[in-house]
Protein backbone atom coordinates (compact mmCIF):
# COMPACT_ATOMS: atom_id res chain seq x y z
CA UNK A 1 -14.51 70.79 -0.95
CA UNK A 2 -11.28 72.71 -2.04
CA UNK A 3 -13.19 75.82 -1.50
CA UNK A 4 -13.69 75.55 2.14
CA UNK A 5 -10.47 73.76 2.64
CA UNK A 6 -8.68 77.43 1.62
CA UNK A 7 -11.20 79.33 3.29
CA UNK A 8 -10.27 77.41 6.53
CA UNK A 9 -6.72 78.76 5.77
CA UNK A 10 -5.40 76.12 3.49
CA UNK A 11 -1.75 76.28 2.38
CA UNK A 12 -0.90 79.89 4.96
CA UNK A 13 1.61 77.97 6.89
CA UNK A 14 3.35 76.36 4.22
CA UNK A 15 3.31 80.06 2.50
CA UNK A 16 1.71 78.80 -0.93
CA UNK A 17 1.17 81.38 -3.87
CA UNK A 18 -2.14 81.38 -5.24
CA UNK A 19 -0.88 78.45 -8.12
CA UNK A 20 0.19 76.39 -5.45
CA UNK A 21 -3.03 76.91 -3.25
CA UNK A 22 -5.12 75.53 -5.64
CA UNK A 23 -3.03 72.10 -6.66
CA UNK A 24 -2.38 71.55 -3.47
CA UNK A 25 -5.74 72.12 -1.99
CA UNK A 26 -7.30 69.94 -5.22
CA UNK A 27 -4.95 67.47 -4.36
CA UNK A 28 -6.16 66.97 -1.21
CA UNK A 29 -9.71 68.13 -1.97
CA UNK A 30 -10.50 65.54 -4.59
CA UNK A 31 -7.61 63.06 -3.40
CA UNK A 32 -6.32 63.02 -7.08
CA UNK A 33 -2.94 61.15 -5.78
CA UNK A 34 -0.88 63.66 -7.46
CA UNK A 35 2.66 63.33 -6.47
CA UNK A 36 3.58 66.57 -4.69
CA UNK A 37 6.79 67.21 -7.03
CA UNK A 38 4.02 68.53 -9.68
CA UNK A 39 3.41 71.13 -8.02
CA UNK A 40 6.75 72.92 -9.24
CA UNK A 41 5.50 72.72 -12.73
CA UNK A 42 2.92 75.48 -11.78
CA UNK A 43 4.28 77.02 -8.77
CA UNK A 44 6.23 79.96 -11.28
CA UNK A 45 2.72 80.89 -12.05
CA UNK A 46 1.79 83.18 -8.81
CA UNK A 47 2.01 86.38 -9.23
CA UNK A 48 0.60 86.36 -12.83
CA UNK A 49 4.01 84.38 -14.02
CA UNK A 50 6.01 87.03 -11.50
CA UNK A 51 4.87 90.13 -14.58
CA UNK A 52 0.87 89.81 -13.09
CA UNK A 53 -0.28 88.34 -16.08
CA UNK A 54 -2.63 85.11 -15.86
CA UNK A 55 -3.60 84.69 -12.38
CA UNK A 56 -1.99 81.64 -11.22
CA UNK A 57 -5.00 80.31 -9.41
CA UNK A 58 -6.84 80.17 -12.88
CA UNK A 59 -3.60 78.61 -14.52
CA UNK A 60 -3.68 76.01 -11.66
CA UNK A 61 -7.37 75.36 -12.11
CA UNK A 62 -7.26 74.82 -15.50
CA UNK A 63 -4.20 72.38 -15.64
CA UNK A 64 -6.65 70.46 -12.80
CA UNK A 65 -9.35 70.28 -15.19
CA UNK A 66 -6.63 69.04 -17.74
CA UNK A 67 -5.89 66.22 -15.18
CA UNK A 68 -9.28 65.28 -14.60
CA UNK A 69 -10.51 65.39 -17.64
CA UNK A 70 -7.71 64.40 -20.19
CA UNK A 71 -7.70 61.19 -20.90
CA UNK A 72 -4.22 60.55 -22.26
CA UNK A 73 -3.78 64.26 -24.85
CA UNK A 74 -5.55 66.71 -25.37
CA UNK A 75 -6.49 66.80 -28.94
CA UNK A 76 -8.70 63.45 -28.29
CA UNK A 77 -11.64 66.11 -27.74
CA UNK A 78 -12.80 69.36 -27.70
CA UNK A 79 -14.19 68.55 -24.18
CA UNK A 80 -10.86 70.11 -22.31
CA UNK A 81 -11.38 73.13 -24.80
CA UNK A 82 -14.88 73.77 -23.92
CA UNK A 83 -14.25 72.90 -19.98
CA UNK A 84 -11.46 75.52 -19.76
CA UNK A 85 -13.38 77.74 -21.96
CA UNK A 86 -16.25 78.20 -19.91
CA UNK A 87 -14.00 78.44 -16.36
CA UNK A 88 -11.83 81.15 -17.57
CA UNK A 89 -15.01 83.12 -19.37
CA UNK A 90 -17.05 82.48 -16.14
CA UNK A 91 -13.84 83.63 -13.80
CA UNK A 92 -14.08 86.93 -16.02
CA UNK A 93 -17.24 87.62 -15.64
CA UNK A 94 -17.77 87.51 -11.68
CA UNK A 95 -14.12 88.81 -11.31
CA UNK A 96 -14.00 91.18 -14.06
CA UNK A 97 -10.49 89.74 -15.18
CA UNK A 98 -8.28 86.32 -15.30
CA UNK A 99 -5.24 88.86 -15.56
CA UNK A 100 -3.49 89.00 -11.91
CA UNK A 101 -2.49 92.84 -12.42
CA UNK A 102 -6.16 93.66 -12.13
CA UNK A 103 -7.47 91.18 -9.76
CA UNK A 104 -4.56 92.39 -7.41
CA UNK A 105 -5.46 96.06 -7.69
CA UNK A 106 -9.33 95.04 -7.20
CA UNK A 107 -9.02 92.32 -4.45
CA UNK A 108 -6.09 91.96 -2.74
CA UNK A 109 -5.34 93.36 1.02
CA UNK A 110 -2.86 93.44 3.09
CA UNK A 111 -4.42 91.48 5.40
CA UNK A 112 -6.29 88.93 3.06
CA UNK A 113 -3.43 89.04 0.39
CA UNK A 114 -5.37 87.43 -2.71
CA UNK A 115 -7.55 85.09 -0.92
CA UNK A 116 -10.65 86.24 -2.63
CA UNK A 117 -9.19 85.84 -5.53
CA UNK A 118 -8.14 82.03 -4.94
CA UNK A 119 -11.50 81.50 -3.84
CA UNK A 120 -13.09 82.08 -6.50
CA UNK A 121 -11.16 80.18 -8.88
CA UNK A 122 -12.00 77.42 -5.72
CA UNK A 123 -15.39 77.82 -6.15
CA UNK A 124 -15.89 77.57 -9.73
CA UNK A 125 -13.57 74.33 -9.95
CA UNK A 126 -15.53 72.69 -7.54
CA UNK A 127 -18.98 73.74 -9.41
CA UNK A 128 -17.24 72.09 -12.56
CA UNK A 129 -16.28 69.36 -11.18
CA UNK A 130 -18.84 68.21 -9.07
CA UNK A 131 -20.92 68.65 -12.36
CA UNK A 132 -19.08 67.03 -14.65
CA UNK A 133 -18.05 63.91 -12.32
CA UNK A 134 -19.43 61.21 -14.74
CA UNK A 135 -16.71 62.51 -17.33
CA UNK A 136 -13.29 62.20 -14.94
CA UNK A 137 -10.73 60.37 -16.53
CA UNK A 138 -8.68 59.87 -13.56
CA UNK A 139 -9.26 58.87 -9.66
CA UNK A 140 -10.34 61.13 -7.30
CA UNK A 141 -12.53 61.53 -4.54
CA UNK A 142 -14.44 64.34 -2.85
CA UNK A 143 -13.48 65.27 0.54
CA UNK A 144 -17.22 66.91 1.94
C-alpha cells in the first residue's frame, strides 16, 4: 500500500516534500480520485510549514483521514477527532515527536533525507485505514 509505494522510491523524481509524498502516494495508493491540483493546499507544509514545526507528512496524513472519513464537515462526529487523535499520539510515541525540527535532527540523512520519517506516517495511515475501511465516506481502493 502507500507504504511500500514510497519505500520503492515514490515521488524522488518528481522531487516531492514529505506533504506531498504522502497525498500523492495516498492518491495513488488508495485510488481516492483526488484531483492533483489539491495537492498545493498541503504542499507549504514540508519542512514543518518551512519553520520545522508539524511534520508535513503527519499534516498530509491527517487531512487524508479527513478525506476519507468526513462525510461532508467535520463537526458531524467526533469520529475525525478521535481518528486524528490517535495517529498523531501514536506518530509520537514510535517517533518521539510530530514536530519536524526534531524528527529532522533524529532521522534525517543526507542520503535518506526524511524518508524514515515519511514512512512512518505511511505506515500508520495504512494501519488506520485498512482498519477502519467499513467507515470511508468516500471511494477508494487499495492498491496491494
Amino acid at each position: 500500500m502507500l507504504k511500500d509505494l514510497i519505500a520503492a522510491g515514490f515521488g524522488l523524481a518528481e522531487d516531492y516534500n514529505c506533504a506531498e509524498k504522502i497525498f500523492h502516494g495516498a492518491n495513488q495508493a488508495y485510488d481516492l480520485q483526488l484531483d492533483k491540483k489539491y495537492a498545493h493546499l498541503l504542499a507549504s507544509y514540508g519542512g514543518g510549514m518551512a519553520i520545522e514545526h508539524l511534520c508535513g507528512a503527519v499534516a498530509s496524513s491527517v487531512a487524508i483521514l479527513g478525506h476519507l472519513f468526513i462525510k461532508d464537515h467535520a463537526h458531524e462526529s467526533e469520529y475525525i477527532k478521535e481518528l486524528t487523535t490517535e495517529f498523531t499520539q501514536r506518530y509520537e510515541k514510535e517517533m518521539g515527536s510530530i514536530l519536524c525540527k526534531p524528527l529532522k535532527e533524529a532521522y534525517r540523512t543526507e542520503e535518506k533525507l526524511c524518508l524514515d520519517v515519511i514512512l512512518k506516517a505511511a505506515q500508520i495511515l495504512d494501519d488506520m485505514v485498512k482498519r477502519e475501511e467499513k467507515n470511508i465516506t468516500k471511494p477508494y481502493k487499495f492498491q496491494d
